[in-house]
Protein backbone atom coordinates (compact mmCIF):
# COMPACT_ATOMS: atom_id res chain seq x y z
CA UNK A 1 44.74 13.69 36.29
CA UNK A 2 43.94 10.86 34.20
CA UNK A 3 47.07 8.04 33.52
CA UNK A 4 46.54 8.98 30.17
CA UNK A 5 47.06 12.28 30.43
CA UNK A 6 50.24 11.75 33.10
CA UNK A 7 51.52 9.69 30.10
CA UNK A 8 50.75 12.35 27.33
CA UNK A 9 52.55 15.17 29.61
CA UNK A 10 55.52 13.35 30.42
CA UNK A 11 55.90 12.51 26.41
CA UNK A 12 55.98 15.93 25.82
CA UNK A 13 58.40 16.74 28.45
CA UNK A 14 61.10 14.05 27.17
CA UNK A 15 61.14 15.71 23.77
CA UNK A 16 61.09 19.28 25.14
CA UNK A 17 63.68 18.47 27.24
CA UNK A 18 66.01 16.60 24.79
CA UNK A 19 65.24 19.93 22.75
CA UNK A 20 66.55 21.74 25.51
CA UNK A 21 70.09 22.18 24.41
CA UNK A 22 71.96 24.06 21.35
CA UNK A 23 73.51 21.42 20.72
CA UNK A 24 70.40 18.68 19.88
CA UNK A 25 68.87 21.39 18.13
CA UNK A 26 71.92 21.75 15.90
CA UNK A 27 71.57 17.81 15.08
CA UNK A 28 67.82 18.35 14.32
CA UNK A 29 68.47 20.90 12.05
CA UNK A 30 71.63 18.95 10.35
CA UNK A 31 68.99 16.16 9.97
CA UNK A 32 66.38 18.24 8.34
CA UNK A 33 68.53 17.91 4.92
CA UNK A 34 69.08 14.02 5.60
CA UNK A 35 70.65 11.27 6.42
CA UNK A 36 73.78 11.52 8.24
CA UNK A 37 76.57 9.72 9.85
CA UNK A 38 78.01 10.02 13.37
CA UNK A 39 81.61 10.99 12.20
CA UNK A 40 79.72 14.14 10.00
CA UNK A 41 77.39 14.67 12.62
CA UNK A 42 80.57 14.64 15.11
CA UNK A 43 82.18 17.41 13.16
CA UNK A 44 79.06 19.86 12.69
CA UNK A 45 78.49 19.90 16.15
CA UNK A 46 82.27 19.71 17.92
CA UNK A 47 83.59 17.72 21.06
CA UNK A 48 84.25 15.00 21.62
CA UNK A 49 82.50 11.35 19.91
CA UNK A 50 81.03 10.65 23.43
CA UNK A 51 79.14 13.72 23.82
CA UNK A 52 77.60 14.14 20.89
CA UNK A 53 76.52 10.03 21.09
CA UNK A 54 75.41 11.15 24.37
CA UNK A 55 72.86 14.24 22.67
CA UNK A 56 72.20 11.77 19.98
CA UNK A 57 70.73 9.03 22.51
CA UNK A 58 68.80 11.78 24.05
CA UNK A 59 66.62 12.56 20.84
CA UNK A 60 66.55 9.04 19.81
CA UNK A 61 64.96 8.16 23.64
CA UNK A 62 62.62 11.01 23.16
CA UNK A 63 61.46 9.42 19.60
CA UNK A 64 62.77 12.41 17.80
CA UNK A 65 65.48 10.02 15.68
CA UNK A 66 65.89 7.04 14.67
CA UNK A 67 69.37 5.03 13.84
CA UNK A 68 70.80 2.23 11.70
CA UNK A 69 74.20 0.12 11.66
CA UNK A 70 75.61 -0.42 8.06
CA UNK A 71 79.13 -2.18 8.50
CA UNK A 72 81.07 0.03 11.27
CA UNK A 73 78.97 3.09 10.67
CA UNK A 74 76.03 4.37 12.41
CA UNK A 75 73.84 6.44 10.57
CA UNK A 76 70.80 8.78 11.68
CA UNK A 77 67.83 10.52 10.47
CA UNK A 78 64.75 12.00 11.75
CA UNK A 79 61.73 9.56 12.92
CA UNK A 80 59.41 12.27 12.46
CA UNK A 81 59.35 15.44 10.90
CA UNK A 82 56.72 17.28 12.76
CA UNK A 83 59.90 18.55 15.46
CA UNK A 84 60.62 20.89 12.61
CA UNK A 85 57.45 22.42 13.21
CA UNK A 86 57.95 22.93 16.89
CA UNK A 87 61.27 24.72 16.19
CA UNK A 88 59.52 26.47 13.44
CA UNK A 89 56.81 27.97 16.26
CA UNK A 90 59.76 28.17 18.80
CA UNK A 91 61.24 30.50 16.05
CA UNK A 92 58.12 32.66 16.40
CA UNK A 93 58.20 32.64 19.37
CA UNK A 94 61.71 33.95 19.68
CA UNK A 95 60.64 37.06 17.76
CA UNK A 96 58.49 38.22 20.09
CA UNK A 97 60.32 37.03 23.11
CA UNK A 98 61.90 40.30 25.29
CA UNK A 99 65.26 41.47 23.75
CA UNK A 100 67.06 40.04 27.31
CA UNK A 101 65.80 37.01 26.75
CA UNK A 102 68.46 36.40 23.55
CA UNK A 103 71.51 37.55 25.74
């Protein structure tokens, strides 16, 4: 396999991956409708501040978010919005998926 296409795989396995967990997909939707800060972010998805900085370093490594400082607050938003499109077809997907496979 060509470097180039090593390089295009493993892309595509960091942001399946950092996909890979209700969780980060519950951020991804919450930033579908904007903007928002790690305190309201913290609150949608429960725990504790560390773990959900944790998921939210995951999808910003895998170029699925992108964040800004503004005083003491850190606010996110999505880099690109095509990752609604993949959970969009992973929606699909679902559908036709094997009822065991929703247990």
């Amino acid at each position: 396999m060509q470097a180039s296409a090593i390089r295009r795989v493993r892309g595509r396995v960091a942001v399946l991956k950092a996909l890979a967990h209700p969780v980060r997909v519950q951020l991804i939707e919450q930033l579908s409708r904007g903007e928002r800060c790690v305190c309201e972010l913290h609150e949608i998805a429960g725990g504790d501040f560390s773990t959900v900085s944790k998921h939210l370093s995951q999808l910003r490594q895998a170029g699925l978010l992108e964040m800004e400082k503004r005083g003491l607050k850190v606010y996110y938003h999505l880099r690109n919005r095509c990752v609604l499109r993949l959970l969009a077809c992973a929606d699909e997907a679902a559908k036709t998926a094997p009822k065991e496979v929703h247990r």
